[in-house]
C-alpha atoms as a PDB file:
ATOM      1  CA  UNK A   1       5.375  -6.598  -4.273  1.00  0.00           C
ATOM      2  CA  UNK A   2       2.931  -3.847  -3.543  1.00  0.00           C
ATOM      3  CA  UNK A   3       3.244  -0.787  -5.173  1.00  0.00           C
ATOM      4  CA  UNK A   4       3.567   2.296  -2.405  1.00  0.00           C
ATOM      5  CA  UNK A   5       4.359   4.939  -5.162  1.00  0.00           C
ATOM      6  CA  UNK A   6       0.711   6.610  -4.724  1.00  0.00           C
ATOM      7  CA  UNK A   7      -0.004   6.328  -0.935  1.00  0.00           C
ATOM      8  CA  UNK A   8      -1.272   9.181   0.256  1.00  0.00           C
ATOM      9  CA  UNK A   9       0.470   8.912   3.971  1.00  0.00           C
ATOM     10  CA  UNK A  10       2.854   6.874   4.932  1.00  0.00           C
ATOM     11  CA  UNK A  11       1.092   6.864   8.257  1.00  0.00           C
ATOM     12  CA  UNK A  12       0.105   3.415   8.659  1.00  0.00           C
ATOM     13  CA  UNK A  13      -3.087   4.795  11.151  1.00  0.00           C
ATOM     14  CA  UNK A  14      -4.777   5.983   7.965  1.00  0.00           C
ATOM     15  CA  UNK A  15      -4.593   2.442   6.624  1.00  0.00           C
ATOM     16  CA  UNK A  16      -6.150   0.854   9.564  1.00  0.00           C
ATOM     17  CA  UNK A  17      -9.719  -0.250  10.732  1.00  0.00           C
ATOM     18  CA  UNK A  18     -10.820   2.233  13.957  1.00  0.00           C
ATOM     19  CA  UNK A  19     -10.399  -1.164  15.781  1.00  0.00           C
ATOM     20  CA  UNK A  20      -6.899  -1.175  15.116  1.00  0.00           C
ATOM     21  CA  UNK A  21      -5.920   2.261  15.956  1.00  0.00           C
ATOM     22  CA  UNK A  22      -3.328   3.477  18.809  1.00  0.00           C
ATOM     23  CA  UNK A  23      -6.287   4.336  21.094  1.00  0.00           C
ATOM     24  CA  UNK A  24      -7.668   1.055  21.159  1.00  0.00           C
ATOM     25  CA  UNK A  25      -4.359  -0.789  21.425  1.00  0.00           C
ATOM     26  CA  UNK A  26      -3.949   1.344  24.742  1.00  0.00           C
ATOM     27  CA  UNK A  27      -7.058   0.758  25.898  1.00  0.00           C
ATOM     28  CA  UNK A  28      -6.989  -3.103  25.705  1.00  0.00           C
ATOM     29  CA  UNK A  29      -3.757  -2.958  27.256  1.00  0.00           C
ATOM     30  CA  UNK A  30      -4.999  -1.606  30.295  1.00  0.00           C
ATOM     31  CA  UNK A  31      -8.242  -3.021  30.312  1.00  0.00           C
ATOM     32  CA  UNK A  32      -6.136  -6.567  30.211  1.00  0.00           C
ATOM     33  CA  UNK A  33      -3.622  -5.418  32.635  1.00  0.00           C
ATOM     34  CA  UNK A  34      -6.419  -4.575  34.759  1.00  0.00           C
ATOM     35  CA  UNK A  35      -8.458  -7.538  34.189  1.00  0.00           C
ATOM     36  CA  UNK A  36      -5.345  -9.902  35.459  1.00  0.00           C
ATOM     37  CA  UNK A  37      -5.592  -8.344  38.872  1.00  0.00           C
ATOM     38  CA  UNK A  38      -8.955  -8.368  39.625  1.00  0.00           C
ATOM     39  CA  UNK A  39      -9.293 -12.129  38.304  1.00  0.00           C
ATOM     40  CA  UNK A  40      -6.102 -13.361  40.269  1.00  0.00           C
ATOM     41  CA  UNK A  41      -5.593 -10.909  42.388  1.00  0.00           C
ATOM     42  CA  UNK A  42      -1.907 -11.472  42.183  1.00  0.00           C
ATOM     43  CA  UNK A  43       0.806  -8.922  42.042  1.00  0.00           C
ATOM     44  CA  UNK A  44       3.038 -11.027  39.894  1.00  0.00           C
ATOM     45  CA  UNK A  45       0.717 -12.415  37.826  1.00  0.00           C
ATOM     46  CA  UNK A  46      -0.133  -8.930  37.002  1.00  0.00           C
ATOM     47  CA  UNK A  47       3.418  -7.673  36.693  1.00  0.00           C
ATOM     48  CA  UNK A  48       3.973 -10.122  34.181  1.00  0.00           C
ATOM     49  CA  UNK A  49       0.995  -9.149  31.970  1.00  0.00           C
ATOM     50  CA  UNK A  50       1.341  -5.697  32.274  1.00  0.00           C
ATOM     51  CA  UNK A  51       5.234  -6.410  30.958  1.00  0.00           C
ATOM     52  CA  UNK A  52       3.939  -8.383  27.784  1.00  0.00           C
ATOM     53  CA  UNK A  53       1.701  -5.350  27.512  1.00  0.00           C
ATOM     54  CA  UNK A  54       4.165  -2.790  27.466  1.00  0.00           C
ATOM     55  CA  UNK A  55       6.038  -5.264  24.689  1.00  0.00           C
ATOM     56  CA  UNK A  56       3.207  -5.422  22.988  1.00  0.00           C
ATOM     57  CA  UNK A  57       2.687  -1.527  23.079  1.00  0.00           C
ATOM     58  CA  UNK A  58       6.332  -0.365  22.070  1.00  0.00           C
ATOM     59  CA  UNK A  59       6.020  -3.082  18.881  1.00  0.00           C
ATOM     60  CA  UNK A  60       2.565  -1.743  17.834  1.00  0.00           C
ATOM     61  CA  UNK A  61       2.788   1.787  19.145  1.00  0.00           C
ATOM     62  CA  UNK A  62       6.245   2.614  17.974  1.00  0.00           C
ATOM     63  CA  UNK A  63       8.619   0.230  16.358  1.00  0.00           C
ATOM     64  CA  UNK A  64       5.885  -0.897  13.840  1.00  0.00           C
ATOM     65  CA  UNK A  65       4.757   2.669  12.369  1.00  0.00           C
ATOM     66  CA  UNK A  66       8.159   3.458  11.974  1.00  0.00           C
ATOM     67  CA  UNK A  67       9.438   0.632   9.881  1.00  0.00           C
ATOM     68  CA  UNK A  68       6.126   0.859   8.124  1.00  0.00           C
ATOM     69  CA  UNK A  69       7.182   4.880   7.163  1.00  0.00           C
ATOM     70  CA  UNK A  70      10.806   4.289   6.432  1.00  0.00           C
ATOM     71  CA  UNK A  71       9.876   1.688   4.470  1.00  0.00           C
ATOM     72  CA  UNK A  72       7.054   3.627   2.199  1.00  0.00           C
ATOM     73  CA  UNK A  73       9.305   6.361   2.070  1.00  0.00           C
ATOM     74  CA  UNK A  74      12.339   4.373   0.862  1.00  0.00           C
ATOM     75  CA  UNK A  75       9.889   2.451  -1.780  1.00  0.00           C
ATOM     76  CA  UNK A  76       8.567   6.043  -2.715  1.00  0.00           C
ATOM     77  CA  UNK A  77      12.232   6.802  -3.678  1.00  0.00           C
ATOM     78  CA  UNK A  78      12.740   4.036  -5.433  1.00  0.00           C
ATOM     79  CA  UNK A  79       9.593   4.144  -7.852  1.00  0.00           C
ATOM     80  CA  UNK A  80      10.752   8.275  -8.339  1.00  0.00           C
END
């Protein structure tokens, strides 16, 4: 198991590549939900990307960075 006793952050942006930050997860997101209309030019082919994109978002954007803190946080405790 990895040891998170001497993490600096338990911000899980710190750890990632600039690829991989919240910025360019938002901007992909709308550059694909964007993309889908002007290729297909069809409202619910777009409707339906856009959706996965907003799941996509609320995993990445929220759910995951939270887990990833409670869980540093609670390993923290444990190693103290």
């Amino acid at each position: 198991m990895t040891d998170f006793s001497n993490l600096e952050s338990s911000n899980i942006w710190d750890y990632k590549p600039r690829w991989c930050q919240p910025w360019s997860i938002l901007l992909t997101g709308i550059v694909f939900s964007v993309a889908s209309w002007f290729i297909f030019n069809l409202i619910w082919i777009t409707v339906i990307v856009s959706s996965l994109v907003m799941i996509w978002w609320v995993y990445f954007l929220i759910m995951y960075p939270r887990l990833f803190k409670e869980y540093v946080e609670k390993q923290q405790r444990i190693q103290n």
